[in-house]
Protein backbone atom coordinates (compact mmCIF):
# COMPACT_ATOMS: atom_id res chain seq x y z
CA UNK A 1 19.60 -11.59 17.15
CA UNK A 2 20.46 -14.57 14.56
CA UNK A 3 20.19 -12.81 10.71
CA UNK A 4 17.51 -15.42 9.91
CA UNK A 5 15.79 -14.52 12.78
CA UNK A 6 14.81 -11.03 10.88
CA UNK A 7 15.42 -12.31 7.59
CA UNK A 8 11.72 -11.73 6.27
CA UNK A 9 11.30 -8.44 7.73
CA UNK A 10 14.64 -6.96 6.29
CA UNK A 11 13.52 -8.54 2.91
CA UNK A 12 10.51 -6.42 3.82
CA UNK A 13 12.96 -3.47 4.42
CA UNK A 14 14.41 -3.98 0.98
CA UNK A 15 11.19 -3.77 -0.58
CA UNK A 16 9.93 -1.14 0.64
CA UNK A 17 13.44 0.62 -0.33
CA UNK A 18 12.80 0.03 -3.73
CA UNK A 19 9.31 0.93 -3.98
CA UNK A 20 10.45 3.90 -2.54
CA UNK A 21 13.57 4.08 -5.25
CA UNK A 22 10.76 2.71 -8.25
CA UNK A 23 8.10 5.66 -6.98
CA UNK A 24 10.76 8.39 -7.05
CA UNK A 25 12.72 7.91 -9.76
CA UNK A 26 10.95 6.52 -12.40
CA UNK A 27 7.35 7.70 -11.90
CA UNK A 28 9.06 11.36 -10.63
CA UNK A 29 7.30 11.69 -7.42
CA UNK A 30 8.29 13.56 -4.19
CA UNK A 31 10.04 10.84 -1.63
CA UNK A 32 9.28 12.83 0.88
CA UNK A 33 5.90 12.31 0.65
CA UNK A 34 6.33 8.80 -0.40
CA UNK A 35 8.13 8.40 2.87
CA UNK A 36 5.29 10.21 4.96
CA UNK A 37 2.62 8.35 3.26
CA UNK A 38 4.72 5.25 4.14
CA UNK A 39 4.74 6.41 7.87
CA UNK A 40 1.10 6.87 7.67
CA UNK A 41 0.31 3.43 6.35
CA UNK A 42 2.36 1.65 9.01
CA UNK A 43 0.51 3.63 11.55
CA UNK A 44 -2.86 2.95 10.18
CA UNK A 45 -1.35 -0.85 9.46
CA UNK A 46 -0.69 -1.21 13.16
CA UNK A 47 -3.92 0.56 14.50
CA UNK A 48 -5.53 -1.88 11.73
CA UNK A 49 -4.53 -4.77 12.88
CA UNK A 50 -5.18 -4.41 16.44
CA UNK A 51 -8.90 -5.08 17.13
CA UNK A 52 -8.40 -8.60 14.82
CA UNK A 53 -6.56 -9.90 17.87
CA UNK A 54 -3.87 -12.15 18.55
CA UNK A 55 -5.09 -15.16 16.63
CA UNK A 56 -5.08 -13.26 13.48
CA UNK A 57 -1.89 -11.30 13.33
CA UNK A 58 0.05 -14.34 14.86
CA UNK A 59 2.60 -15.84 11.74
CA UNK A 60 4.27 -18.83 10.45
CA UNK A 61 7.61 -18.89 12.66
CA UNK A 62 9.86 -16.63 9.73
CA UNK A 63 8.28 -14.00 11.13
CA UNK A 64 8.89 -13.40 14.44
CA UNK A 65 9.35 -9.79 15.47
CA UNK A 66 6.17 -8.46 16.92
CA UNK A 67 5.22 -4.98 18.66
CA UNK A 68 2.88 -6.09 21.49
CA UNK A 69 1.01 -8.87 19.64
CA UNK A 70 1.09 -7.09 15.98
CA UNK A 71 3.88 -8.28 13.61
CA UNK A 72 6.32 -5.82 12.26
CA UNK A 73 6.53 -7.69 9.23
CA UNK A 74 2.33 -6.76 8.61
CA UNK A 75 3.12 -3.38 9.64
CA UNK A 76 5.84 -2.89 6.99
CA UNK A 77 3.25 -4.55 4.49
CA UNK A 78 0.98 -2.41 5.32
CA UNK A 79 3.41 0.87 4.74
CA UNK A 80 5.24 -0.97 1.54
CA UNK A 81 1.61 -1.47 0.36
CA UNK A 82 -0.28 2.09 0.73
CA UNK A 83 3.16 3.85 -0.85
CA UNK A 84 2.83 1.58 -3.98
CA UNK A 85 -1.23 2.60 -4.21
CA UNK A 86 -0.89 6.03 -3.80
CA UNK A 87 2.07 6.31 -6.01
CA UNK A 88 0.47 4.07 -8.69
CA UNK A 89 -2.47 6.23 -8.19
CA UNK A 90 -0.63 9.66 -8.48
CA UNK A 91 0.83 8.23 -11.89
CA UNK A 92 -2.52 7.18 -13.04
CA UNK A 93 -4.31 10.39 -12.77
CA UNK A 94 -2.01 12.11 -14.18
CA UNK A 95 -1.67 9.51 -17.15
CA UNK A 96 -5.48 10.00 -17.31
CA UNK A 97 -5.44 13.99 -16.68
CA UNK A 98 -8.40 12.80 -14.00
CA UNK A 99 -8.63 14.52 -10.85
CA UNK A 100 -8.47 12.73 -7.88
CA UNK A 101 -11.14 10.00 -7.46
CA UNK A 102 -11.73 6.92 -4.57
CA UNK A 103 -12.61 4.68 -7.70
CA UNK A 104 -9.35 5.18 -9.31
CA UNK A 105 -7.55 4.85 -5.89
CA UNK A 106 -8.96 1.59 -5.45
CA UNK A 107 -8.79 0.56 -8.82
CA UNK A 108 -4.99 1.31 -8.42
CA UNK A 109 -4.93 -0.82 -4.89
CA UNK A 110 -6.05 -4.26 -6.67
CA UNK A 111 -3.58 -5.07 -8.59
CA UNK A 112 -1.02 -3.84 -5.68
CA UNK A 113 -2.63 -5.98 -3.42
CA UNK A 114 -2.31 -9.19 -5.65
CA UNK A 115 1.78 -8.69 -6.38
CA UNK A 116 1.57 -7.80 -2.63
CA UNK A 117 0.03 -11.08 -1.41
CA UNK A 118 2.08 -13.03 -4.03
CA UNK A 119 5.31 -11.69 -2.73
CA UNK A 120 4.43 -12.07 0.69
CA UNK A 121 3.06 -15.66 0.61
CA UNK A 122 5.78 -17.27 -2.05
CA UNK A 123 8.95 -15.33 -1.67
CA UNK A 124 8.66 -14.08 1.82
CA UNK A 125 6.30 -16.75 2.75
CA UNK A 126 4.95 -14.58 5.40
CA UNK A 127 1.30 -16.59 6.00
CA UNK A 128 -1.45 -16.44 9.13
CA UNK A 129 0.28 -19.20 11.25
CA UNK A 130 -2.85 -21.32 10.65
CA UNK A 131 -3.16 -20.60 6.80
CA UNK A 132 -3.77 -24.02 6.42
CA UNK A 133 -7.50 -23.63 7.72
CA UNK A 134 -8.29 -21.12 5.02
CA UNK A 135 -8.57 -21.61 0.93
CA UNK A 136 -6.25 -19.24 -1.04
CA UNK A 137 -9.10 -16.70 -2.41
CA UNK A 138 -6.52 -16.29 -5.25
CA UNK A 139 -5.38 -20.20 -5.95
CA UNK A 140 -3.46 -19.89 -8.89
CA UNK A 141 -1.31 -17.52 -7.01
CA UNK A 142 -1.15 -19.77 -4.19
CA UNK A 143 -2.10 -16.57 -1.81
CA UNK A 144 -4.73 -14.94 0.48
CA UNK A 145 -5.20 -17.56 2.63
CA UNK A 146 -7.09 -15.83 5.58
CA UNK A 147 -10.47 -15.34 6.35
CA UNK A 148 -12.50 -14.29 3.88
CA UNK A 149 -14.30 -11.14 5.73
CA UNK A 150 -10.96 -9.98 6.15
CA UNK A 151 -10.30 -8.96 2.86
CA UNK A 152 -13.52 -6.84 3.14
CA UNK A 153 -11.94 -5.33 6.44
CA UNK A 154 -9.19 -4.19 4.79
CA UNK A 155 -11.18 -2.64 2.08
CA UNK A 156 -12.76 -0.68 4.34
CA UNK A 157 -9.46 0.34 6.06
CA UNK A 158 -8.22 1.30 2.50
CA UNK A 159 -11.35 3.47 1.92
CA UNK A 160 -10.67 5.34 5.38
CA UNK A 161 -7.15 5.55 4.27
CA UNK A 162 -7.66 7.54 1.11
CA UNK A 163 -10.09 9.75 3.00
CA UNK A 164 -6.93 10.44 5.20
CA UNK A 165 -5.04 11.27 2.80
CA UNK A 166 -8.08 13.72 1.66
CA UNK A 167 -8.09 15.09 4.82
CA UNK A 168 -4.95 15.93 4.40
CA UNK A 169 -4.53 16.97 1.36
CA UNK A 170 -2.38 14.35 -0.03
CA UNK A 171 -4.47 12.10 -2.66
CA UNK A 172 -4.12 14.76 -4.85
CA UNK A 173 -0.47 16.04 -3.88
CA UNK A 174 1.00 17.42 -7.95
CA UNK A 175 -2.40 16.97 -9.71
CA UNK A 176 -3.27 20.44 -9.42
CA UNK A 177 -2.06 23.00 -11.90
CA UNK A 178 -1.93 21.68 -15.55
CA UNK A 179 -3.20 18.40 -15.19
CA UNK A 180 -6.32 18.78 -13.08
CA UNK A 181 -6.95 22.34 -15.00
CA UNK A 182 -6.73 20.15 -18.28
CA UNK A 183 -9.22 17.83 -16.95
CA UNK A 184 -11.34 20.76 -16.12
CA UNK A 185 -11.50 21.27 -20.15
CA UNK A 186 -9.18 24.01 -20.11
CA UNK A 187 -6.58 23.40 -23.09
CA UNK A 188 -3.20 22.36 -21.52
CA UNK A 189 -1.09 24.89 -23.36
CA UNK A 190 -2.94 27.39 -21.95
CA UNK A 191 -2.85 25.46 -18.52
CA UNK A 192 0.57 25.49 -18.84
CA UNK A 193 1.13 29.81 -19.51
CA UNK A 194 -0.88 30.30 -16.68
CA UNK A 195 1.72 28.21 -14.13
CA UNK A 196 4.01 30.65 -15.43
């Protein structure tokens, strides 16, 4: 395989590296479950995409590795994407002292998905093969060129996401103890001597 056959989806690689680098070391976060919440997104990024078809998960030629007719390079996004959210949104409520909430989650998701979509459409230029057809819902970033029900698709795919995560236990994962008792009203010293 040429190296500019797979250059987009090891620029994806990259990316999700330091995400994964950003999420860990500077917001303090556990890469472990960084890494298992990326897992989880590029399992729910495949199963995603699946019912859309083959017209909609078919690329411009950069991106050419596919598993069955879903591109790797969506899956990845997908993963890359979901570990930026939740991390954002583990750094927010605790910012916050909030306990976990699926307003602040997708609050958190916007502005991921718009760097996201920018990235993916002007430095990766990973597009729908037929982006053409479709206005950019975001012009001035010259991105999100797809359908426009899709976007509300993957809303709802984000929604069942987080409740995932809920299920199991990890939209929450280090806001208990001191930070969700401190949102409780309890005064975080105290919060704090009780840990101990």
């Amino acid at each position: 395989m040429h190296i500019e056959m797979i250059s987009a989806e090891f620029e994806l690689v990259c990316l999700g590296v330091a995400v994964l680098a950003v999420s860990t070391f500077i917001l303090k976060q556990d890469p472990r479950r960084n890494l298992l919440v990326f897992l989880l997104a590029c399992v729910t990024g495949f199963t995603a995409q699946l019912p859309l078809g083959r017209e909609l998960n078919l690329y411009t030629p950069n991106i050419r590795l596919y598993i069955s007719y879903v591109s790797l390079a969506a899956i990845v996004t997908w993963g890359i994407g979901f570990m930026a959210v939740c991390s954002a949104y583990l750094w927010a409520a605790r910012q916050l002292r909030i306990r976990s909430s699926a307003v602040l989650f997708f609050l958190c998701t916007l502005p991921i998905i718009i760097v996201t979509e920018f990235i993916g459409s002007n430095v990766l230029h990973m597009k729908l093969h037929d982006y053409h057809d479709y206005p950019p819902l975001m012009p001035v970033f010259n991105s999100m060129q797809a359908p426009a029900w899709l976007y509300g698709y993957y809303a709802i795919i984000q929604f069942l996401f987080y409740l995932l995560l809920k299920t199991l236990g990890m939209e929450s994962e280090g806001l208990e103890g001191p930070v969700s008792r401190a949102a409780q009203g309890e005064a975080p010293l105290r919060a704090l001597e009780k840990c101990d």
